[in-house]
PDB file of N, CA and C in Angstrom:
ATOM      1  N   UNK A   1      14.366-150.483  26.791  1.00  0.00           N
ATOM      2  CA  UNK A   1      13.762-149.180  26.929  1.00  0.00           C
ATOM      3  C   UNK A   1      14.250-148.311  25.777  1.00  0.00           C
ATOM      4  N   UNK A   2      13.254-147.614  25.281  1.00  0.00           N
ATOM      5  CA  UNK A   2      13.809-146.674  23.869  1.00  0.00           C
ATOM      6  C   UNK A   2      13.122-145.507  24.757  1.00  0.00           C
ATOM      7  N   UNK A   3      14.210-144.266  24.594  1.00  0.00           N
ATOM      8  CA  UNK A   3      13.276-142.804  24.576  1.00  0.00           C
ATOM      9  C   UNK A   3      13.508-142.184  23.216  1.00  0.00           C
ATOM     10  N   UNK A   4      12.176-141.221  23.289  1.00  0.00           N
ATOM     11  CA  UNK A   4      11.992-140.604  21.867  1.00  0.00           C
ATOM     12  C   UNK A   4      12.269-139.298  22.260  1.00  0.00           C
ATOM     13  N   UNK A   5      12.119-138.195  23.202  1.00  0.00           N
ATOM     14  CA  UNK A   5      12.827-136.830  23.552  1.00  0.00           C
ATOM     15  C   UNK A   5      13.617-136.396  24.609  1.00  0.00           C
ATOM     16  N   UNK A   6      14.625-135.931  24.479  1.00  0.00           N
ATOM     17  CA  UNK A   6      15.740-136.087  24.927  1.00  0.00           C
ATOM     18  C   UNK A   6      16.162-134.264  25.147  1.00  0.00           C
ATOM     19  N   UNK A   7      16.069-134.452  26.294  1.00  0.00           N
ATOM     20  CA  UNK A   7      17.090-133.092  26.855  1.00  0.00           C
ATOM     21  C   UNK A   7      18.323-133.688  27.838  1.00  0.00           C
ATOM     22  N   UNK A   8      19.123-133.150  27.705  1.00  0.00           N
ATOM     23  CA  UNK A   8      20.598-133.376  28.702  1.00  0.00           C
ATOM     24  C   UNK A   8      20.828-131.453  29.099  1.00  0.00           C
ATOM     25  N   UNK A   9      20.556-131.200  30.154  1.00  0.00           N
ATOM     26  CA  UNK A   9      20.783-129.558  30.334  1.00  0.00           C
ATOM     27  C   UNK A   9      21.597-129.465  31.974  1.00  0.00           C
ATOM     28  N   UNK A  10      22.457-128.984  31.201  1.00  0.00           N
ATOM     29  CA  UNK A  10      24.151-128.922  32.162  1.00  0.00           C
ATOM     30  C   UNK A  10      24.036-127.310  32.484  1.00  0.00           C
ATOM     31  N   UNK A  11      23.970-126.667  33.410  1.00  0.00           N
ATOM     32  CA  UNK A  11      23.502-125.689  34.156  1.00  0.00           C
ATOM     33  C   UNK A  11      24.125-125.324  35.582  1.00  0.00           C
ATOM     34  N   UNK A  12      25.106-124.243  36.026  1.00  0.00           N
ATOM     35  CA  UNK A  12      25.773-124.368  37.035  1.00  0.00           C
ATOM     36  C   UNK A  12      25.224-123.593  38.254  1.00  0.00           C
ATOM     37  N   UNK A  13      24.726-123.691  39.141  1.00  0.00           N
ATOM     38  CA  UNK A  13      23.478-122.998  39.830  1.00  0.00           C
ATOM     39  C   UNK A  13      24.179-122.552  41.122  1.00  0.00           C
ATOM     40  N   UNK A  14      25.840-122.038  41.213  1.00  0.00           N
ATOM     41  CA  UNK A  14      26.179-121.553  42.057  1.00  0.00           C
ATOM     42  C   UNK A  14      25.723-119.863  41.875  1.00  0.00           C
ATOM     43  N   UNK A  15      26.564-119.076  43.031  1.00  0.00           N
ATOM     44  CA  UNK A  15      25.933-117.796  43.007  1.00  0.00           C
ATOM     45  C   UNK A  15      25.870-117.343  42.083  1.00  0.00           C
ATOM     46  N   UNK A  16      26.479-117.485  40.970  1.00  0.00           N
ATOM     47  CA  UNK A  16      26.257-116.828  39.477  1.00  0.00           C
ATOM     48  C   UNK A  16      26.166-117.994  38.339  1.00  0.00           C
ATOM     49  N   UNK A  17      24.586-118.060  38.162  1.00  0.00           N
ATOM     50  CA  UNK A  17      23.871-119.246  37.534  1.00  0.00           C
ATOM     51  C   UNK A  17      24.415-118.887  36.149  1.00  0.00           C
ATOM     52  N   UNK A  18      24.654-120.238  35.636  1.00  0.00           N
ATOM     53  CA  UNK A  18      25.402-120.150  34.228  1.00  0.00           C
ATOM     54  C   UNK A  18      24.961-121.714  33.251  1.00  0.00           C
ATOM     55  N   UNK A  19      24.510-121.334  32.366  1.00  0.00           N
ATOM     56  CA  UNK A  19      24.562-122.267  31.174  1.00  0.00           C
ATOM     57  C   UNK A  19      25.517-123.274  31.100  1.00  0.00           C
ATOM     58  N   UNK A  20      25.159-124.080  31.010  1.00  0.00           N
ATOM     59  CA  UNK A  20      26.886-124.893  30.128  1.00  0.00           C
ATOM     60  C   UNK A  20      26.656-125.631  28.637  1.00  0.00           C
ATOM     61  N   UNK A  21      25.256-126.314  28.674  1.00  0.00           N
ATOM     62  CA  UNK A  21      25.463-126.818  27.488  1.00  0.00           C
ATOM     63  C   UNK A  21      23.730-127.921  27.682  1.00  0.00           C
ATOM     64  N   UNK A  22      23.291-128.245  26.450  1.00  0.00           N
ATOM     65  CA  UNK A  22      22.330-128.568  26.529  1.00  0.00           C
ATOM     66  C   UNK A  22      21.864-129.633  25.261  1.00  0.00           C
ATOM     67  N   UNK A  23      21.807-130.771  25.391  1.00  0.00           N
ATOM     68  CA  UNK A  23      21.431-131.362  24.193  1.00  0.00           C
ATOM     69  C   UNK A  23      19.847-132.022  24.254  1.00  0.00           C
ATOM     70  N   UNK A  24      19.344-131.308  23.117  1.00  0.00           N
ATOM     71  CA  UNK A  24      18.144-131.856  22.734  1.00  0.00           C
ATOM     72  C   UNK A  24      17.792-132.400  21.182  1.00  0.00           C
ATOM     73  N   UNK A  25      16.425-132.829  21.664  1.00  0.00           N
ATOM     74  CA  UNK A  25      15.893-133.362  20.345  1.00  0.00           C
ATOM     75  C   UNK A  25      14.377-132.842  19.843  1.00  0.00           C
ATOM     76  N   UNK A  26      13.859-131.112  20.682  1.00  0.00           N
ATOM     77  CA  UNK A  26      12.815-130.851  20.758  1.00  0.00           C
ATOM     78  C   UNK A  26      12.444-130.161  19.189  1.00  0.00           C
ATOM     79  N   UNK A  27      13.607-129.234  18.950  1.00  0.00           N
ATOM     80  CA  UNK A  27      13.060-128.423  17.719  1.00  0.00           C
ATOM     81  C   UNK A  27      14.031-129.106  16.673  1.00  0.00           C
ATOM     82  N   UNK A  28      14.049-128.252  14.986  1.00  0.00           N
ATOM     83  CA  UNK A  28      15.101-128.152  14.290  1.00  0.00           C
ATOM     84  C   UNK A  28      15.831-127.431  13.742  1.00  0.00           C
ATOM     85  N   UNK A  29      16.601-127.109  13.475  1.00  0.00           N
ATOM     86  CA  UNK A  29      17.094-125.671  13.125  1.00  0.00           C
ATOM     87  C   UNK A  29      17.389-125.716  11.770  1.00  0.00           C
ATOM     88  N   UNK A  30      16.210-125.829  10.969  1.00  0.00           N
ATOM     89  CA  UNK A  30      16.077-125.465   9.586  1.00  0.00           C
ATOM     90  C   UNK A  30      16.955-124.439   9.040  1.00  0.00           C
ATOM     91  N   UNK A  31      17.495-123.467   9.998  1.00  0.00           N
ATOM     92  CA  UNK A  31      18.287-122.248   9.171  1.00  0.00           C
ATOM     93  C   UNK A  31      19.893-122.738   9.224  1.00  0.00           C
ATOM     94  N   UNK A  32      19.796-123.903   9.780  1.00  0.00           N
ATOM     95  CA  UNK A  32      21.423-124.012   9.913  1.00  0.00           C
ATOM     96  C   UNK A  32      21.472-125.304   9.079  1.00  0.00           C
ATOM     97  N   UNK A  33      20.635-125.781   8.258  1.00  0.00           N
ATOM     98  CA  UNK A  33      20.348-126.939   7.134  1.00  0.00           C
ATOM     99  C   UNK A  33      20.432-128.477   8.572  1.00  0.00           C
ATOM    100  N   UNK A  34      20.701-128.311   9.380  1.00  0.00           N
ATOM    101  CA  UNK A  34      20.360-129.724  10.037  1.00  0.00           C
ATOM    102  C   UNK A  34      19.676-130.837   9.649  1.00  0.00           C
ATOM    103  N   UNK A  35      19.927-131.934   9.510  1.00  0.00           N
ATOM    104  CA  UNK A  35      19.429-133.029   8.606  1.00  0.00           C
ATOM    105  C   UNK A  35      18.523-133.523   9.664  1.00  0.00           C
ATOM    106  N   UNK A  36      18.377-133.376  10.822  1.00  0.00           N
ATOM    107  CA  UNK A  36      17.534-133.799  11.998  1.00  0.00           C
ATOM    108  C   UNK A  36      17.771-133.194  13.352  1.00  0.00           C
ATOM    109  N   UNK A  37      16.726-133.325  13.954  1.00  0.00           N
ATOM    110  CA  UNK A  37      16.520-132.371  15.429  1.00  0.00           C
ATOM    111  C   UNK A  37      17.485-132.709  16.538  1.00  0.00           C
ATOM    112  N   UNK A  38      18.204-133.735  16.200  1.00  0.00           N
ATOM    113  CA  UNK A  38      19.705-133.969  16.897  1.00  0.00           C
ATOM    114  C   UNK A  38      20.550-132.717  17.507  1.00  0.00           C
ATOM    115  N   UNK A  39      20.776-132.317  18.183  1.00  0.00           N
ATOM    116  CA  UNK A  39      21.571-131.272  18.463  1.00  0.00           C
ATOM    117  C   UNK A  39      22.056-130.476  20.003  1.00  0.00           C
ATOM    118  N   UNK A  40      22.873-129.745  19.656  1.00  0.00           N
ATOM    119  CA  UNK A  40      23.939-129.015  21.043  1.00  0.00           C
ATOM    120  C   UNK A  40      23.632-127.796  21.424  1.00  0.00           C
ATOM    121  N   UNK A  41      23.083-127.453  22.082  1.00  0.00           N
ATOM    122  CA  UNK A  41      23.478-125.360  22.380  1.00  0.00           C
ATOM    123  C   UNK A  41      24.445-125.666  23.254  1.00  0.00           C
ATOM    124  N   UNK A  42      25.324-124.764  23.022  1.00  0.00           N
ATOM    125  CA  UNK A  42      26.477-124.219  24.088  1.00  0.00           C
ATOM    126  C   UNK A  42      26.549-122.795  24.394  1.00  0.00           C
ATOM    127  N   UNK A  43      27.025-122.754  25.621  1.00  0.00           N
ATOM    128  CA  UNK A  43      27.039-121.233  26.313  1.00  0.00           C
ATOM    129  C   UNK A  43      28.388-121.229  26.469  1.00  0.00           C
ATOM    130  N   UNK A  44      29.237-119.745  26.037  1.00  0.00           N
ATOM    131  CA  UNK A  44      30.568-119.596  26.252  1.00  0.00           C
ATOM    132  C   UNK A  44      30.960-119.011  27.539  1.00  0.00           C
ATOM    133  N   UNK A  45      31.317-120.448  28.313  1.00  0.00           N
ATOM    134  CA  UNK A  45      31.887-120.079  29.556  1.00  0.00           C
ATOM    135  C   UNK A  45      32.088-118.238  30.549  1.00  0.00           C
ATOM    136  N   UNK A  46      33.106-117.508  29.339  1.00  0.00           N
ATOM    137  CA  UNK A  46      33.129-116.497  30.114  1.00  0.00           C
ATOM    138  C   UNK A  46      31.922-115.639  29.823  1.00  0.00           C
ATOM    139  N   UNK A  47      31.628-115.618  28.825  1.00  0.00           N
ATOM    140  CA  UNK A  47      30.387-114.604  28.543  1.00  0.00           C
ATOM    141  C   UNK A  47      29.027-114.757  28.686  1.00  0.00           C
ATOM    142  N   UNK A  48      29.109-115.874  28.738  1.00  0.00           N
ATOM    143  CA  UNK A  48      27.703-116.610  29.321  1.00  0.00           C
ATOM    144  C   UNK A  48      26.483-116.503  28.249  1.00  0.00           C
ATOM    145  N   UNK A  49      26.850-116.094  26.560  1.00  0.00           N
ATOM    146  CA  UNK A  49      26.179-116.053  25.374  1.00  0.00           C
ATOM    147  C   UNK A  49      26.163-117.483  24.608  1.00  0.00           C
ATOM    148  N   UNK A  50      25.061-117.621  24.205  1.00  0.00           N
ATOM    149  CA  UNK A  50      24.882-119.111  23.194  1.00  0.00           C
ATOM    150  C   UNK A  50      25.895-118.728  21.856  1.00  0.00           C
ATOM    151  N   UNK A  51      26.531-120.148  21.735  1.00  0.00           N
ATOM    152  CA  UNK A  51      26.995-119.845  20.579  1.00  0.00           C
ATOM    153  C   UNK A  51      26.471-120.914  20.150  1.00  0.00           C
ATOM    154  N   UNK A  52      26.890-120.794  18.151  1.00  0.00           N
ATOM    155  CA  UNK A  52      25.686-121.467  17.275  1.00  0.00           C
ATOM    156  C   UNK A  52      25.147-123.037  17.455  1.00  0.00           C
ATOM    157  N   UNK A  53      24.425-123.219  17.550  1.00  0.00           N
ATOM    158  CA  UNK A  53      23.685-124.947  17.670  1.00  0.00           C
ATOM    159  C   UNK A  53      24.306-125.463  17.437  1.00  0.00           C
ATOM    160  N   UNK A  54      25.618-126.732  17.418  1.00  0.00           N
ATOM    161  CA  UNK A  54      26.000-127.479  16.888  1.00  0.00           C
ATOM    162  C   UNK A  54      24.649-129.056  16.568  1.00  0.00           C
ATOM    163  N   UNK A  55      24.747-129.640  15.593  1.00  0.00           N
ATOM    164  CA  UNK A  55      24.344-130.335  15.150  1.00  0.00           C
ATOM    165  C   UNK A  55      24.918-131.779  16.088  1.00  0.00           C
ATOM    166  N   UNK A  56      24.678-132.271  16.113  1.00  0.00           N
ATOM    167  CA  UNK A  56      25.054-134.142  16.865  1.00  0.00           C
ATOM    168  C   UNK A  56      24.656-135.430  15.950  1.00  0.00           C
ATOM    169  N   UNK A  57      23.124-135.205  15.543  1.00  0.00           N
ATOM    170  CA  UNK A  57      22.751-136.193  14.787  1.00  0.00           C
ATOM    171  C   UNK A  57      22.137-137.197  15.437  1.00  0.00           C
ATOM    172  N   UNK A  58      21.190-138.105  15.226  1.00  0.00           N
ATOM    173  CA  UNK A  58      20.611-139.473  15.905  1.00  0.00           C
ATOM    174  C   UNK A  58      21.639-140.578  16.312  1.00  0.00           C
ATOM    175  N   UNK A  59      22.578-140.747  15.328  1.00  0.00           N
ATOM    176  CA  UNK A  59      23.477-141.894  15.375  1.00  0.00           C
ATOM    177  C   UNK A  59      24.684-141.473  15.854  1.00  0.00           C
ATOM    178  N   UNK A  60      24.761-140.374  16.693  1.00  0.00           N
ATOM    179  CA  UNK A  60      25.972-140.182  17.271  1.00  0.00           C
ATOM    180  C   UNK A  60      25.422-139.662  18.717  1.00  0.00           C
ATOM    181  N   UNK A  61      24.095-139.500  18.994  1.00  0.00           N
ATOM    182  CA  UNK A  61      23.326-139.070  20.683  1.00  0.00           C
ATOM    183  C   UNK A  61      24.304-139.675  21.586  1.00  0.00           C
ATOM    184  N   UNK A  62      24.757-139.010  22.508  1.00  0.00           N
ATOM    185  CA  UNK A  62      25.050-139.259  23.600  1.00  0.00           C
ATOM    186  C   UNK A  62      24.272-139.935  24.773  1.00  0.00           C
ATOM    187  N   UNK A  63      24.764-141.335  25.512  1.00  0.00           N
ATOM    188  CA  UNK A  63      23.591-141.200  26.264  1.00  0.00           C
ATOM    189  C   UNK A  63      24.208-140.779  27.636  1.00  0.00           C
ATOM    190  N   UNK A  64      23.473-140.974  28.838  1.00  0.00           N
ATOM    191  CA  UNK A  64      23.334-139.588  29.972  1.00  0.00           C
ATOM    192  C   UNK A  64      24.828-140.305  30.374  1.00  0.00           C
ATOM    193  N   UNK A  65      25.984-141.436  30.429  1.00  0.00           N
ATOM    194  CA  UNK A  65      26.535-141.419  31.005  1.00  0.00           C
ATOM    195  C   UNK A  65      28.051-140.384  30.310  1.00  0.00           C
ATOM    196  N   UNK A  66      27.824-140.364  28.812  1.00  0.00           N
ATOM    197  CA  UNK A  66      28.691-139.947  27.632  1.00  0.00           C
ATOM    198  C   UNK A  66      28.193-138.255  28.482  1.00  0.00           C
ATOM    199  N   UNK A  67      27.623-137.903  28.479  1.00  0.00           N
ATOM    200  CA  UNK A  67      27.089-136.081  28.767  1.00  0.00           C
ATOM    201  C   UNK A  67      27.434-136.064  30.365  1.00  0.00           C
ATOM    202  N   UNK A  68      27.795-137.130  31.423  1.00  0.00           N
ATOM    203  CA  UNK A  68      27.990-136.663  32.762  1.00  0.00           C
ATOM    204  C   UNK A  68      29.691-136.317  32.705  1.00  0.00           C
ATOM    205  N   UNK A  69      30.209-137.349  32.046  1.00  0.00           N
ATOM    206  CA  UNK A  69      31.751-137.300  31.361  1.00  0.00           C
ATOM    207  C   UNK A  69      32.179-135.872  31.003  1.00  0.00           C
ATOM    208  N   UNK A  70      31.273-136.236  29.710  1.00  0.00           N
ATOM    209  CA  UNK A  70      31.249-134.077  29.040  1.00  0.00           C
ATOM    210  C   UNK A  70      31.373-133.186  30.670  1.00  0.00           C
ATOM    211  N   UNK A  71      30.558-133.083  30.970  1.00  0.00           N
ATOM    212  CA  UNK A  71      30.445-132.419  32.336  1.00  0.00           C
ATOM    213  C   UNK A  71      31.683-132.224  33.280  1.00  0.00           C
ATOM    214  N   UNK A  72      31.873-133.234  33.756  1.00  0.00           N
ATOM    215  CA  UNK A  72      32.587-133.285  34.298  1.00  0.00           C
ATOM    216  C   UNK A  72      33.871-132.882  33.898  1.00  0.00           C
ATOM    217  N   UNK A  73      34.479-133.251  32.478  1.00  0.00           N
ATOM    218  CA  UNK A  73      35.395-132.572  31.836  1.00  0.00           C
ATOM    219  C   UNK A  73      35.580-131.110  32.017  1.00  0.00           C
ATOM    220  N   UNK A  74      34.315-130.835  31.646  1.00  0.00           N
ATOM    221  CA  UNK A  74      34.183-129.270  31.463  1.00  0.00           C
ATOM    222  C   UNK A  74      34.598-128.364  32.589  1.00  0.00           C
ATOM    223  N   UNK A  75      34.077-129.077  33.674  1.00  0.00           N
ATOM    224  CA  UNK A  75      34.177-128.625  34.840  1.00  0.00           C
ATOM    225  C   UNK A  75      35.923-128.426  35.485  1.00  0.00           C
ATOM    226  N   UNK A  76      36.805-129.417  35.042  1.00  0.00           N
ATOM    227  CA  UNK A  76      37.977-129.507  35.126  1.00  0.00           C
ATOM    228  C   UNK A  76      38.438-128.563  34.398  1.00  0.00           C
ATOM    229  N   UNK A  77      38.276-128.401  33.459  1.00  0.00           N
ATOM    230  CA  UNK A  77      39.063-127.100  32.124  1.00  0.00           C
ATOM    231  C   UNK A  77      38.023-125.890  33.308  1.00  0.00           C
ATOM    232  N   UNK A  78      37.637-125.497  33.396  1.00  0.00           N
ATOM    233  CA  UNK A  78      37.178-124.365  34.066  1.00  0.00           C
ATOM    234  C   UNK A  78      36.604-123.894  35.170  1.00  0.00           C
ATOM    235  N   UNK A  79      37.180-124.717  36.234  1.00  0.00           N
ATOM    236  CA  UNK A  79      36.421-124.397  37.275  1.00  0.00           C
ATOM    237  C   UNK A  79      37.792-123.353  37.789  1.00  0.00           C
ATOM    238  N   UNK A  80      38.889-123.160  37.961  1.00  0.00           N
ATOM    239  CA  UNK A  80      39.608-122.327  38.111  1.00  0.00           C
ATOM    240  C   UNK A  80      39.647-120.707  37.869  1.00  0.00           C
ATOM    241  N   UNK A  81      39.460-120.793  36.530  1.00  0.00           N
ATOM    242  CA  UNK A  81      39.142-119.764  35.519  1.00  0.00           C
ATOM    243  C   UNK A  81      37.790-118.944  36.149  1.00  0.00           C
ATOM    244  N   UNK A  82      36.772-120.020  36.396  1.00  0.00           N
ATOM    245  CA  UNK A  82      35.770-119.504  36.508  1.00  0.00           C
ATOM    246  C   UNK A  82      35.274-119.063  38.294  1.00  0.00           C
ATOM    247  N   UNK A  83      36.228-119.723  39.179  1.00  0.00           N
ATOM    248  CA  UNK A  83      35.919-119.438  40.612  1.00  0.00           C
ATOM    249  C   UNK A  83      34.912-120.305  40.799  1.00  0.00           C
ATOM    250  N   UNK A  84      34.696-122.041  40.230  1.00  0.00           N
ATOM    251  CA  UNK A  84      33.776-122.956  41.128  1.00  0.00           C
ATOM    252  C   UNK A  84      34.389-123.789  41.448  1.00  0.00           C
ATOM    253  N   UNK A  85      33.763-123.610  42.982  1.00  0.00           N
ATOM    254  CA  UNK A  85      33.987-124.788  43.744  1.00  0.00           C
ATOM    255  C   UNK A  85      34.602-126.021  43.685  1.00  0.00           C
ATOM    256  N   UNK A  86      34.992-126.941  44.136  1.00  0.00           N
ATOM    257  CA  UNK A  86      34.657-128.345  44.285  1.00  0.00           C
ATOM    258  C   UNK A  86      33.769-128.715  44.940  1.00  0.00           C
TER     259      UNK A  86
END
């Protein structure tokens, strides 16, 4: 099986819905010179603002089990900080 578009969108949908992080392959971000549509948005935890696209690349994509990991990580560094659950 090959896929050709790719979203991974990590999203925390307790009482105060929050971003976490999102990798796609829909647009490109020509202004940030990106060599291909490979790429990261991230939302900063406390402020809940995008910070800049990071780039990823084709040959370094994560696949969904590498991004549940991410997740889950994330969730450890901040679920304290942030008041979620287990």
């Amino acid at each position: 099986m090959r896929g050709t578009d790719y979203s991974y969108d990590a999203e925390w949908l307790g009482p105060q819905r929050r971003k976490i992080f999102r990798y796609d392959n829909a647009h490109i971000f020509e202004q940030y010179n990106h060599p291909d549509e490979f790429h990261k948005h991230v939302w900063n935890p406390k402020t809940g603002r995008e910070l800049t696209p990071q780039w990823i690349g084709r040959h370094a994509w994560p696949d969904l089990c590498d991004v549940l990991d991410e997740l889950y990580e994330w969730w450890r560094e901040y679920k304290d900080e942030l008041g979620l659950s287990d």
